[in-house]
C-alpha atoms as a PDB file:
ATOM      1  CA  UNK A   1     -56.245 -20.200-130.883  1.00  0.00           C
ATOM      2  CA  UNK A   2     -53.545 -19.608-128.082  1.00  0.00           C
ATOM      3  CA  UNK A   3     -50.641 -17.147-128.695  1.00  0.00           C
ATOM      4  CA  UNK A   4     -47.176 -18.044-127.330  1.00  0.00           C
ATOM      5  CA  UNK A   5     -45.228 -14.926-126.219  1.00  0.00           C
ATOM      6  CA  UNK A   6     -41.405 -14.894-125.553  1.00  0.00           C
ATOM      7  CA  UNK A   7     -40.137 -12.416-123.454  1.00  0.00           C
ATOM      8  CA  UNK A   8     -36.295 -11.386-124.358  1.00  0.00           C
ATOM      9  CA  UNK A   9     -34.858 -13.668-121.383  1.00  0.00           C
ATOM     10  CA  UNK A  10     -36.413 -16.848-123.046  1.00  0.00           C
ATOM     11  CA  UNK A  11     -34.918 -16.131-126.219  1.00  0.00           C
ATOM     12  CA  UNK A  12     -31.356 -15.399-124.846  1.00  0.00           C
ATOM     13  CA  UNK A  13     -31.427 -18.835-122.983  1.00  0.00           C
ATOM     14  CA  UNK A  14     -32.326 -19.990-126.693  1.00  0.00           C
ATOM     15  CA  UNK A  15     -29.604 -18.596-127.651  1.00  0.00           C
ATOM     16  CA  UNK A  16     -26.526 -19.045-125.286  1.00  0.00           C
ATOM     17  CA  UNK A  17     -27.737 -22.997-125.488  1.00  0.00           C
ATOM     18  CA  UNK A  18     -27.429 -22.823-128.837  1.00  0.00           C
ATOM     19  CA  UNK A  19     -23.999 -21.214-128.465  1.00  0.00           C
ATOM     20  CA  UNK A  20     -22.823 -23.780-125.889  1.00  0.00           C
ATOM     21  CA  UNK A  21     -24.368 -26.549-128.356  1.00  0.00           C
ATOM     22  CA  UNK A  22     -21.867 -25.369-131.210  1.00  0.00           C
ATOM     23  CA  UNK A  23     -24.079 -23.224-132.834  1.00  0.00           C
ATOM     24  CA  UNK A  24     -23.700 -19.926-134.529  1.00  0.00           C
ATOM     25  CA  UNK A  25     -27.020 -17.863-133.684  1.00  0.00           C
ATOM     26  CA  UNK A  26     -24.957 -15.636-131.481  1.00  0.00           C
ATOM     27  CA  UNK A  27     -23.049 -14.535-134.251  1.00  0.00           C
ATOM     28  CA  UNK A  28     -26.556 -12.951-135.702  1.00  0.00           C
ATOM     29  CA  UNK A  29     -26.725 -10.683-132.364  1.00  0.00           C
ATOM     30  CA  UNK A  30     -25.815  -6.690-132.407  1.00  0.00           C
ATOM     31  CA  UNK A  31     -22.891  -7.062-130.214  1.00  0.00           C
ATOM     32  CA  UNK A  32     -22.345 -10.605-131.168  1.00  0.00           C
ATOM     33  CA  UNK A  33     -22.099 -11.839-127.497  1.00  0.00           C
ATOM     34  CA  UNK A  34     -19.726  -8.905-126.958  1.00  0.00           C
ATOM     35  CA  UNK A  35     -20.413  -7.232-123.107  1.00  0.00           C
ATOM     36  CA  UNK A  36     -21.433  -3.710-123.393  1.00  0.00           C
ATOM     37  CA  UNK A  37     -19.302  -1.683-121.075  1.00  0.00           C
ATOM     38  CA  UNK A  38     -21.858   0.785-119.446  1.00  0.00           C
ATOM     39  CA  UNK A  39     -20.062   4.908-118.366  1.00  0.00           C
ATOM     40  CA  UNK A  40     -20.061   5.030-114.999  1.00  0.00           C
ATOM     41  CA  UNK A  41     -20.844   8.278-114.056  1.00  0.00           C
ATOM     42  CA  UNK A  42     -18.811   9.693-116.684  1.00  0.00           C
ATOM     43  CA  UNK A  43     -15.341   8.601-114.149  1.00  0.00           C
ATOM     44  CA  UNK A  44     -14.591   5.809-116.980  1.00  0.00           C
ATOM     45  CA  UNK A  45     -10.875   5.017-117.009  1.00  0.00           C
ATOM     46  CA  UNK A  46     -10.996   4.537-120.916  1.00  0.00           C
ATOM     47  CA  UNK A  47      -8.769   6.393-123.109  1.00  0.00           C
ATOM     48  CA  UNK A  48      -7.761   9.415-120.165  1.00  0.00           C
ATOM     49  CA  UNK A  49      -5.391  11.817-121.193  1.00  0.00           C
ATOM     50  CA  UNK A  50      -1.855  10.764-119.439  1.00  0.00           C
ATOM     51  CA  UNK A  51       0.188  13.097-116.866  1.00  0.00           C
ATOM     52  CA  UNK A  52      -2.231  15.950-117.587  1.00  0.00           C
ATOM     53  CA  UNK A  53      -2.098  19.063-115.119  1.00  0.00           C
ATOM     54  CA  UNK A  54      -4.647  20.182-113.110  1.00  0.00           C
ATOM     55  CA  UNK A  55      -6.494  24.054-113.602  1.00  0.00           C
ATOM     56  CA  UNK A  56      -5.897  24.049-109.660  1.00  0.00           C
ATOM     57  CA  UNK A  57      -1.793  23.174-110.152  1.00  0.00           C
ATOM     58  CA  UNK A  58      -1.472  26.655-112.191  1.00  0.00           C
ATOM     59  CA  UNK A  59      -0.245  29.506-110.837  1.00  0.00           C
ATOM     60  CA  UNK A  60      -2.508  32.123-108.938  1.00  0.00           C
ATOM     61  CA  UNK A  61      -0.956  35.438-111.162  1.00  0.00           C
ATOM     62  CA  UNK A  62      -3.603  33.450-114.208  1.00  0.00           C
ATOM     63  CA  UNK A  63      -6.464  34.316-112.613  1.00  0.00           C
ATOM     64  CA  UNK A  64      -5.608  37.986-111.490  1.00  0.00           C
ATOM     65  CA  UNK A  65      -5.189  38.949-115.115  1.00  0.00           C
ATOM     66  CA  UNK A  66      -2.532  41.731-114.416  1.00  0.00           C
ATOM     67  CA  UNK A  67       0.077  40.084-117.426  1.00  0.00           C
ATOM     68  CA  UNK A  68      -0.485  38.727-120.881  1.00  0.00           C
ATOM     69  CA  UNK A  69       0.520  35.688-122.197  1.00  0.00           C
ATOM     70  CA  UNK A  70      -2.644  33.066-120.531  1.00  0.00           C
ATOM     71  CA  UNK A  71      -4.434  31.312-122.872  1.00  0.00           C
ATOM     72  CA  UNK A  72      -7.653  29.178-123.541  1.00  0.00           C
ATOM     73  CA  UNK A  73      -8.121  26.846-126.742  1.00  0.00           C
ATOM     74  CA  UNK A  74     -10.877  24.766-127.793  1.00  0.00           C
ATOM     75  CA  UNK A  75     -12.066  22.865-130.467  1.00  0.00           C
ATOM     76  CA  UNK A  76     -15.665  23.448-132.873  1.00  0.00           C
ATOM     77  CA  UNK A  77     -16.594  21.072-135.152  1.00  0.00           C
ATOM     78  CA  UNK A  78     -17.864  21.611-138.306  1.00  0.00           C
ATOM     79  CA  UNK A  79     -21.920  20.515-139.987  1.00  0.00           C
ATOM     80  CA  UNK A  80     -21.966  16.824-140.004  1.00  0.00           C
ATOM     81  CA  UNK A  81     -18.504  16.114-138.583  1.00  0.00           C
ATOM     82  CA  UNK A  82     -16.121  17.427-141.547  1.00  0.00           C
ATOM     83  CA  UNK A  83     -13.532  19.339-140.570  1.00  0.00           C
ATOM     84  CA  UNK A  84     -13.479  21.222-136.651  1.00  0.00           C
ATOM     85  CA  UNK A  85     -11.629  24.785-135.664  1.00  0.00           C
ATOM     86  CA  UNK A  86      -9.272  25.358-133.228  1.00  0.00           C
ATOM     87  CA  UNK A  87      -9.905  29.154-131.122  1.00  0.00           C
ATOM     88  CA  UNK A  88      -7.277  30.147-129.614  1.00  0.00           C
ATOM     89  CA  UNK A  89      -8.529  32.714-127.242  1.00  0.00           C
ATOM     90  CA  UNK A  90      -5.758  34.910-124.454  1.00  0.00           C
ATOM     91  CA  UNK A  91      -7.385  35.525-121.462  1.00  0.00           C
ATOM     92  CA  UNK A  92      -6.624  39.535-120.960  1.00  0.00           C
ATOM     93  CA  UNK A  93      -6.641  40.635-124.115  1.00  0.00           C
ATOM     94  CA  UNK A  94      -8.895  38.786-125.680  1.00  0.00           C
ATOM     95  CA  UNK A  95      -7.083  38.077-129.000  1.00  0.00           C
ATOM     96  CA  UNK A  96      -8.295  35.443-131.111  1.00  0.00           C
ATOM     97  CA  UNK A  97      -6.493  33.009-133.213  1.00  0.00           C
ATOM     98  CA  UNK A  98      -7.873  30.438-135.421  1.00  0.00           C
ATOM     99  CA  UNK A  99      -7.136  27.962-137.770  1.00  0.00           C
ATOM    100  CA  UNK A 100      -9.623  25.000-139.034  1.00  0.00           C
ATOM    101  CA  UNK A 101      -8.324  21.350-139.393  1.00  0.00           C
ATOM    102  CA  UNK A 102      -9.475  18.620-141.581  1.00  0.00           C
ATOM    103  CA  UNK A 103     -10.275  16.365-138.197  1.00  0.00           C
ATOM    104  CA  UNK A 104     -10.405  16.648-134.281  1.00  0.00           C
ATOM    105  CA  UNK A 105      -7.482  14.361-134.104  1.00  0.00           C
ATOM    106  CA  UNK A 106      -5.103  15.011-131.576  1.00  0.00           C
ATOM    107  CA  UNK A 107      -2.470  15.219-134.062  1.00  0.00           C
ATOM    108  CA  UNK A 108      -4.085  17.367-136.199  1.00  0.00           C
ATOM    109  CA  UNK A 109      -5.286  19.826-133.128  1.00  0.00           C
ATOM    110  CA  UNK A 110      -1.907  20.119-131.970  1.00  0.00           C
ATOM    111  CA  UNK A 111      -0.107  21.196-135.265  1.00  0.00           C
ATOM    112  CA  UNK A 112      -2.392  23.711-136.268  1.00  0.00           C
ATOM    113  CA  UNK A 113      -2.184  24.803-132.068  1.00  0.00           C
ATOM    114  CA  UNK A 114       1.412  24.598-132.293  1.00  0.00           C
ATOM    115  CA  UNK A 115       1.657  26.913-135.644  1.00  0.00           C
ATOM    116  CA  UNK A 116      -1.021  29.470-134.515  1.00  0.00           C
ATOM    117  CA  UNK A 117       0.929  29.794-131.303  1.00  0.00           C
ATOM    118  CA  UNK A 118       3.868  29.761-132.556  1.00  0.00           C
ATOM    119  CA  UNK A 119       4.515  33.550-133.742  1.00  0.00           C
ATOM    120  CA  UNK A 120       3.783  34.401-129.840  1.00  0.00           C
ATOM    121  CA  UNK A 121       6.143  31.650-128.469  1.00  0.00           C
ATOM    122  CA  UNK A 122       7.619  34.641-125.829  1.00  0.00           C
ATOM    123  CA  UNK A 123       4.338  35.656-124.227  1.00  0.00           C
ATOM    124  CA  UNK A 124       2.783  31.814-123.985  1.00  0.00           C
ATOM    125  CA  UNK A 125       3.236  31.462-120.599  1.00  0.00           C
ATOM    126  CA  UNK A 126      -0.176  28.598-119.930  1.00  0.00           C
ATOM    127  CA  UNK A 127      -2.885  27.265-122.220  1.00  0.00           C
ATOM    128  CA  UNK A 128      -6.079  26.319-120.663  1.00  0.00           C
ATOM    129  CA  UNK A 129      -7.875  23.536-122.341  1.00  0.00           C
ATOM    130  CA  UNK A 130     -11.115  21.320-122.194  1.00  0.00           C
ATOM    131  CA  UNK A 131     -10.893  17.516-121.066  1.00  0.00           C
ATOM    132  CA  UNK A 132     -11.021  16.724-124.901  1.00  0.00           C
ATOM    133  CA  UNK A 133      -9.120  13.322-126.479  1.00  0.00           C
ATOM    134  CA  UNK A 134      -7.763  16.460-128.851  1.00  0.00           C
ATOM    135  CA  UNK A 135      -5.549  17.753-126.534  1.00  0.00           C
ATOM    136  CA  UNK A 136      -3.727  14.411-125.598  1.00  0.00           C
ATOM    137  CA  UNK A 137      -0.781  15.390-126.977  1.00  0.00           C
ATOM    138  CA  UNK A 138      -0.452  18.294-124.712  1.00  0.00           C
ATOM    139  CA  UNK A 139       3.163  17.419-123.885  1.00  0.00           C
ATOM    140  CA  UNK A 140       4.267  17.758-127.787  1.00  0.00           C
ATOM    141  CA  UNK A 141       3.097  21.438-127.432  1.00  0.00           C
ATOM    142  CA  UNK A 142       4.149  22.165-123.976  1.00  0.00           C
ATOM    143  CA  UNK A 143       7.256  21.413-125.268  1.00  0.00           C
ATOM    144  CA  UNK A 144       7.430  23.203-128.886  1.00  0.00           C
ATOM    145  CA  UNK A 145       5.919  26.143-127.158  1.00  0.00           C
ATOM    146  CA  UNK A 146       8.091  26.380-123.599  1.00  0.00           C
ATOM    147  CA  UNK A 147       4.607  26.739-121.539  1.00  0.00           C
ATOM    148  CA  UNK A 148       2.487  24.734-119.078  1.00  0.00           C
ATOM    149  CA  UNK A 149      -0.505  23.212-120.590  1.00  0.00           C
ATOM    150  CA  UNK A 150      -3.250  22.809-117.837  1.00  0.00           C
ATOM    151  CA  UNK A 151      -6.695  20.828-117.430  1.00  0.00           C
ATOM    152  CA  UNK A 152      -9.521  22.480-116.178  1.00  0.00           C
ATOM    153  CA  UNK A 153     -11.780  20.302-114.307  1.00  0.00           C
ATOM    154  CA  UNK A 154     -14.451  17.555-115.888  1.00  0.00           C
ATOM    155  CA  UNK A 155     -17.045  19.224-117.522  1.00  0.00           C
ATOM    156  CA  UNK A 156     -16.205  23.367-116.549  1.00  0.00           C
ATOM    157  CA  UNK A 157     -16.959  25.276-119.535  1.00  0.00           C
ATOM    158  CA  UNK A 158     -13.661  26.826-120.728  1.00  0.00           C
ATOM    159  CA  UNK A 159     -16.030  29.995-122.030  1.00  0.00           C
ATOM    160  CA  UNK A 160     -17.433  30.926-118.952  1.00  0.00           C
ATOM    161  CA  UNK A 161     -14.410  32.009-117.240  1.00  0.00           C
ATOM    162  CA  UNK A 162     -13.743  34.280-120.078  1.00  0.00           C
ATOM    163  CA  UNK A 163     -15.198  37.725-118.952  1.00  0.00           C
END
């Protein structure tokens, strides 16, 4: 008895002839002939946030600590997906504000951000966030809250510059 083996390259010539022929095989395939688009090195130009501002553009007083009014924000998210919390953490004084949101959308994120904020709208001078799709709409708040809303750079962990 002999025992024919195909290796995967024989059956995608099958395949794409049977494609070219008419056929529907493809159809059958995970990514139905679709190309997968491989992260390159994590610099992939999909979905960046727009006319964010760089953690280097801020100005140097944020990192001296000597006035109130800097602060951090990121996002948890909750067992199995449901539901995330926005911190809200200022950099001197260390005062914490919370508030958890039924997604990690950036329009969720932003009003709960823009709310928790809101009752210290005189001493938000910056607010320090992640790289996250959440904070995309970092102009809406910029805006409702008359601060700067800065970038820190790809994958620095906001957390360890709070000491």
């Amino acid at each position: 008895m002999k025992c024919f083996g195909y290796g995967y390259e024989s059956t995608y010539l099958h395949i794409w002839a049977n494609k070219q022929a008419g056929g529907d095989i493809y159809m059958h395939l995970r990514r139905q002939g679709k190309k997968y688009d491989k992260r390159r090195n994590g610099k992939s130009t999909r979905g960046q946030i727009k006319n964010r501002v760089s953690i280097d553009d801020r100005s140097e007083i944020v990192d001296d600590k000597s006035r109130i009014g800097y602060w951090e924000i990121d996002t948890v998210i909750g067992k199995g997906h449901s539901g995330a919390l926005v911190a809200i953490v200022e950099r001197v004084t260390k005062c914490t504000v919370s508030a958890q949101v039924n997604s990690k959308s950036a329009a969720d994120v932003t009003k709960a951000t823009i709310s928790l904020l809101n009752p210290f709208k005189d001493i938000v001078h910056t607010i320090t966030a992640d790289n996250g799709k959440e904070f995309s709409y970092h102009e809406k708040i910029s805006q409702a809250l008359s601060a700067e809303v800065c970038f820190t750079h790809p994958l620095q962990l906001l957390g360890a510059r709070i000491k």
